[in-house]
Every structure is written in C-alpha cells, then in structure tokens.
N, C-alpha and C. Protein backbone atom coordinates (compact mmCIF):
# COMPACT_ATOMS: atom_id res chain seq x y z
N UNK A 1 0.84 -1.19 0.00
CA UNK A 1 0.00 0.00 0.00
C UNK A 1 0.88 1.25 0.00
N UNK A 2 0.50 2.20 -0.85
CA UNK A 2 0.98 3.54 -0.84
C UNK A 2 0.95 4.48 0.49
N UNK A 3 1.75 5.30 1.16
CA UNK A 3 1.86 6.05 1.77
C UNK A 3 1.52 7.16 1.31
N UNK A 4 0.80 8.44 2.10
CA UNK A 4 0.79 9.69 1.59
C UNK A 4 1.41 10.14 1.00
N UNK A 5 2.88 10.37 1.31
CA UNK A 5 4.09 11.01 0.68
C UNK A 5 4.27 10.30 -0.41
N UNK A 6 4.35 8.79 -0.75
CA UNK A 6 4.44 8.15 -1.98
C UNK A 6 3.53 8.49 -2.93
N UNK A 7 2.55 8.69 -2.34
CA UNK A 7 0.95 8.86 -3.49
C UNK A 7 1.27 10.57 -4.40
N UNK A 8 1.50 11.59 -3.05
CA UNK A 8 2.00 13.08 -3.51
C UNK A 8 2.81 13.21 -4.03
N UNK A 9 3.71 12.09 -5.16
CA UNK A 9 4.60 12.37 -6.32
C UNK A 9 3.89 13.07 -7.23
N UNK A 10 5.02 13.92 -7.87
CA UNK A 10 4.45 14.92 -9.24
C UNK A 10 3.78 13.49 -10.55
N UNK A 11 4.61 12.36 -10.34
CA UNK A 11 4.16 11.73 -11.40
C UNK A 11 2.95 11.11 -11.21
N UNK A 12 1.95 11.93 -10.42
CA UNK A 12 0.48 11.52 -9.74
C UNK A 12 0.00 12.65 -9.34
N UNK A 13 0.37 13.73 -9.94
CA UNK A 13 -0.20 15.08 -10.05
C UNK A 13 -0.70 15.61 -11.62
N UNK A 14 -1.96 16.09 -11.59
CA UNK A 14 -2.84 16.89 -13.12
C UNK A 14 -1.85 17.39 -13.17
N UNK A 15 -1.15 18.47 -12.78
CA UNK A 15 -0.18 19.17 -13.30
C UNK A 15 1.01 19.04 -13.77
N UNK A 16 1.09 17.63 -13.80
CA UNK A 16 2.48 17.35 -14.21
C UNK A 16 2.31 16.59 -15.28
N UNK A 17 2.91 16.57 -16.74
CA UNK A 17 2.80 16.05 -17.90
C UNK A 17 4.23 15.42 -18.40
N UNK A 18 4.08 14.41 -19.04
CA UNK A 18 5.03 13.86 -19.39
C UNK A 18 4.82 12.80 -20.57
N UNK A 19 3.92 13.07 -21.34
CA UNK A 19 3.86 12.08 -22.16
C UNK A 19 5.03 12.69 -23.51
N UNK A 20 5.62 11.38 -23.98
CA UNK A 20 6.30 11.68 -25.23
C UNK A 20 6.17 12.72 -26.35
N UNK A 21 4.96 12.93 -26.83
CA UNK A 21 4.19 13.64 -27.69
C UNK A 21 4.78 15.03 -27.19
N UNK A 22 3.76 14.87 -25.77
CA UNK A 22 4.10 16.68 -25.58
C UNK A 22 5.24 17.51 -25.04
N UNK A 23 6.06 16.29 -24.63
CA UNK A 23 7.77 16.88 -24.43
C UNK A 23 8.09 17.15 -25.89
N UNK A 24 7.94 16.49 -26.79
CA UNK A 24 8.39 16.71 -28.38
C UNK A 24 8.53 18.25 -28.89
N UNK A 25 6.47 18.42 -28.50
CA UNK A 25 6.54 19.72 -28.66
C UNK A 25 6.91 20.75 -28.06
N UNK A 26 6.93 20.59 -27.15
CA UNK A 26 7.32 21.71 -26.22
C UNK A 26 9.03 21.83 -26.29
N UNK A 27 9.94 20.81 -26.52
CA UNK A 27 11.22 21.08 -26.74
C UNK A 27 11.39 20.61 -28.09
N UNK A 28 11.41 21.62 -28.74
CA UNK A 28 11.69 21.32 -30.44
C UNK A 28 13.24 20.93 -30.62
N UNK A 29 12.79 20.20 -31.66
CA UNK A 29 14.47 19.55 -32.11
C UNK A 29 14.51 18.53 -30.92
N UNK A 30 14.04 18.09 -29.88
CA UNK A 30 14.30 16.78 -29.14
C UNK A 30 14.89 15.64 -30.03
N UNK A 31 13.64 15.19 -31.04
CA UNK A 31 13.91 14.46 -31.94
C UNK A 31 14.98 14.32 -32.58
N UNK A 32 15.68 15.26 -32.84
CA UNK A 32 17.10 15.32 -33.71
C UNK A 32 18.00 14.34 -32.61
N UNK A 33 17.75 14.47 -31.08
CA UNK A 33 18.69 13.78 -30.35
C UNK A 33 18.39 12.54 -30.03
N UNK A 34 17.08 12.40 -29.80
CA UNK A 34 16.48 11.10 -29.68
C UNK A 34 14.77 11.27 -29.43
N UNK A 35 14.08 11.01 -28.66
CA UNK A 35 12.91 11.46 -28.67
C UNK A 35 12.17 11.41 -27.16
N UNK A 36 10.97 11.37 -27.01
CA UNK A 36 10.36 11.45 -26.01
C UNK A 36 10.57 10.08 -25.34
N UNK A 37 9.93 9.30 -26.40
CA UNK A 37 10.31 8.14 -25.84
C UNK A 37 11.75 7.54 -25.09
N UNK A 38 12.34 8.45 -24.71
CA UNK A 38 14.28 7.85 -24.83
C UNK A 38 14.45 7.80 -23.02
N UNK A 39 14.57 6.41 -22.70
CA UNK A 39 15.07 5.43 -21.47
C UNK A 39 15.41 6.12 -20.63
N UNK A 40 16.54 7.51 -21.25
CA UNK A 40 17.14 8.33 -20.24
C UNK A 40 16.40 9.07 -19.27
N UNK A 41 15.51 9.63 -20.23
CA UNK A 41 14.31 10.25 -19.48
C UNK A 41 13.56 9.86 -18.29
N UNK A 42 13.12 8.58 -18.71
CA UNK A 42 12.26 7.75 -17.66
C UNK A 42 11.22 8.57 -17.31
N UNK A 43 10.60 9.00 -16.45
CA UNK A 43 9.17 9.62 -16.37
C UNK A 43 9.18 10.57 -16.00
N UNK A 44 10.50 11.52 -16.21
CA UNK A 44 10.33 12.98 -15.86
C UNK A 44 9.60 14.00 -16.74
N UNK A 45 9.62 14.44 -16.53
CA UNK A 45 8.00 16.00 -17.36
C UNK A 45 8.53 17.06 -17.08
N UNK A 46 7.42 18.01 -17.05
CA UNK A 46 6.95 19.36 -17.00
C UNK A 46 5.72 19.33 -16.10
N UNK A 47 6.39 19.89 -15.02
CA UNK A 47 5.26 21.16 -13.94
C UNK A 47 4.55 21.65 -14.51
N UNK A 48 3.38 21.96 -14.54
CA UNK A 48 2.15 23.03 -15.32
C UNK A 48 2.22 24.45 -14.39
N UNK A 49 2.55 24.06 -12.88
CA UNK A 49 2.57 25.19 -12.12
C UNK A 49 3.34 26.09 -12.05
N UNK A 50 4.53 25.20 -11.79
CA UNK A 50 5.96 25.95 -12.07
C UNK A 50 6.66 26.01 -13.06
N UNK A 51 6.48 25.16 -14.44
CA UNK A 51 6.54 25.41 -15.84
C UNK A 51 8.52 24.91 -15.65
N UNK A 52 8.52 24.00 -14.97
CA UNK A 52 9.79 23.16 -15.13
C UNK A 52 9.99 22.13 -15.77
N UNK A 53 11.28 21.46 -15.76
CA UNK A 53 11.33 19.83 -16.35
C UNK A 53 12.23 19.55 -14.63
N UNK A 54 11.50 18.47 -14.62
CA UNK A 54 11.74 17.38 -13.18
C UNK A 54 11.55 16.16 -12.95
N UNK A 55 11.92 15.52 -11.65
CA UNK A 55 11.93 14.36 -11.72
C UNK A 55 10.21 14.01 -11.42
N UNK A 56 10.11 12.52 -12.10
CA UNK A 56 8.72 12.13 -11.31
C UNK A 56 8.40 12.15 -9.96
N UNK A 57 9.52 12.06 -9.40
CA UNK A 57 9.90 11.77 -8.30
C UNK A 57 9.62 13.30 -6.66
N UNK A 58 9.31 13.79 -7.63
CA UNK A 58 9.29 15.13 -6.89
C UNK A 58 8.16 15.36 -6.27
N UNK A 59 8.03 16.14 -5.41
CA UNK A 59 6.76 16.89 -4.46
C UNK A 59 6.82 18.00 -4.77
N UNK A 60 5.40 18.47 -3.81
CA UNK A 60 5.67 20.11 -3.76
C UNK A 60 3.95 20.38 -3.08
N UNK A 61 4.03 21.27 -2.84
CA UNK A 61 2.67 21.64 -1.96
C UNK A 61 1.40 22.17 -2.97
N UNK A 62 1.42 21.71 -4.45
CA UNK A 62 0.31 22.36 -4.78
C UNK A 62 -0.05 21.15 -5.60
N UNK A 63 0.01 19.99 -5.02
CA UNK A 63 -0.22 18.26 -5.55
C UNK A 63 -1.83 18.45 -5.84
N UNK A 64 -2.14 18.03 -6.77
CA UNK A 64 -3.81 18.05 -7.14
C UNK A 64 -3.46 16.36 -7.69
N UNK A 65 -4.54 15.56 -6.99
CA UNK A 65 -4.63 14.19 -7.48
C UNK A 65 -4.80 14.10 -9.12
N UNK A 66 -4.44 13.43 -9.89
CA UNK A 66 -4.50 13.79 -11.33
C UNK A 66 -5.51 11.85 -11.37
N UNK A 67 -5.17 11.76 -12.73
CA UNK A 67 -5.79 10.28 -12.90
C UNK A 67 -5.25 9.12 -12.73
C-alpha cells in the first residue's frame, strides 16, 4: 500500500505532464537527439505550475490528485 508522501509524487499530479508527444513539442528539435520516448528520461516532465522539467519523483505543496 501507498503512503501519503508516496501517493504526492508529481508523477500523480494533473499538473504534471510527461507524455512523449508533448515533451516533443514543447522542446523542439528533441527528436534530432532522440525522442520522447528515450530510457534516459524515464518519467520525468513538466510542472504546469511551475513550468519546469523534473523528476517524477518530486513533491511540492500544490499536488492536485490527477488520474
């Protein structure tokens, strides 16, 4: 079972996005290096709040349960 603090990862926050597609767009030319899809990455994104790139792994006090 999940713990609070485990559950309040960004990679379980609406505000945090990370699908392949929309890292693509949002950093143009990705593709030239490899793509969204690329291992290195692993499930880090973009904050919607704070308009960063971070780990999934991250918190922060404005966690909104996502899906």
């Amino acid at each position: 079972m999940k713990t609070k603090t485990e559950f309040k990862r960004c990679i379980n926050c609406a505000h945090f996005r990370n699908s392949p597609a929309y890292l693509e767009r949002v950093f143009k030319g990705m593709i030239t290096l490899s793509s969204g899809d690329a291992s290195v990455r692993k499930d880090d994104g973009i904050c919607g709040v704070h308009d960063i790139y971070l780990s999934a792994d991250n918190q922060c006090d404005q966690f909104m349960a996502g899906d």
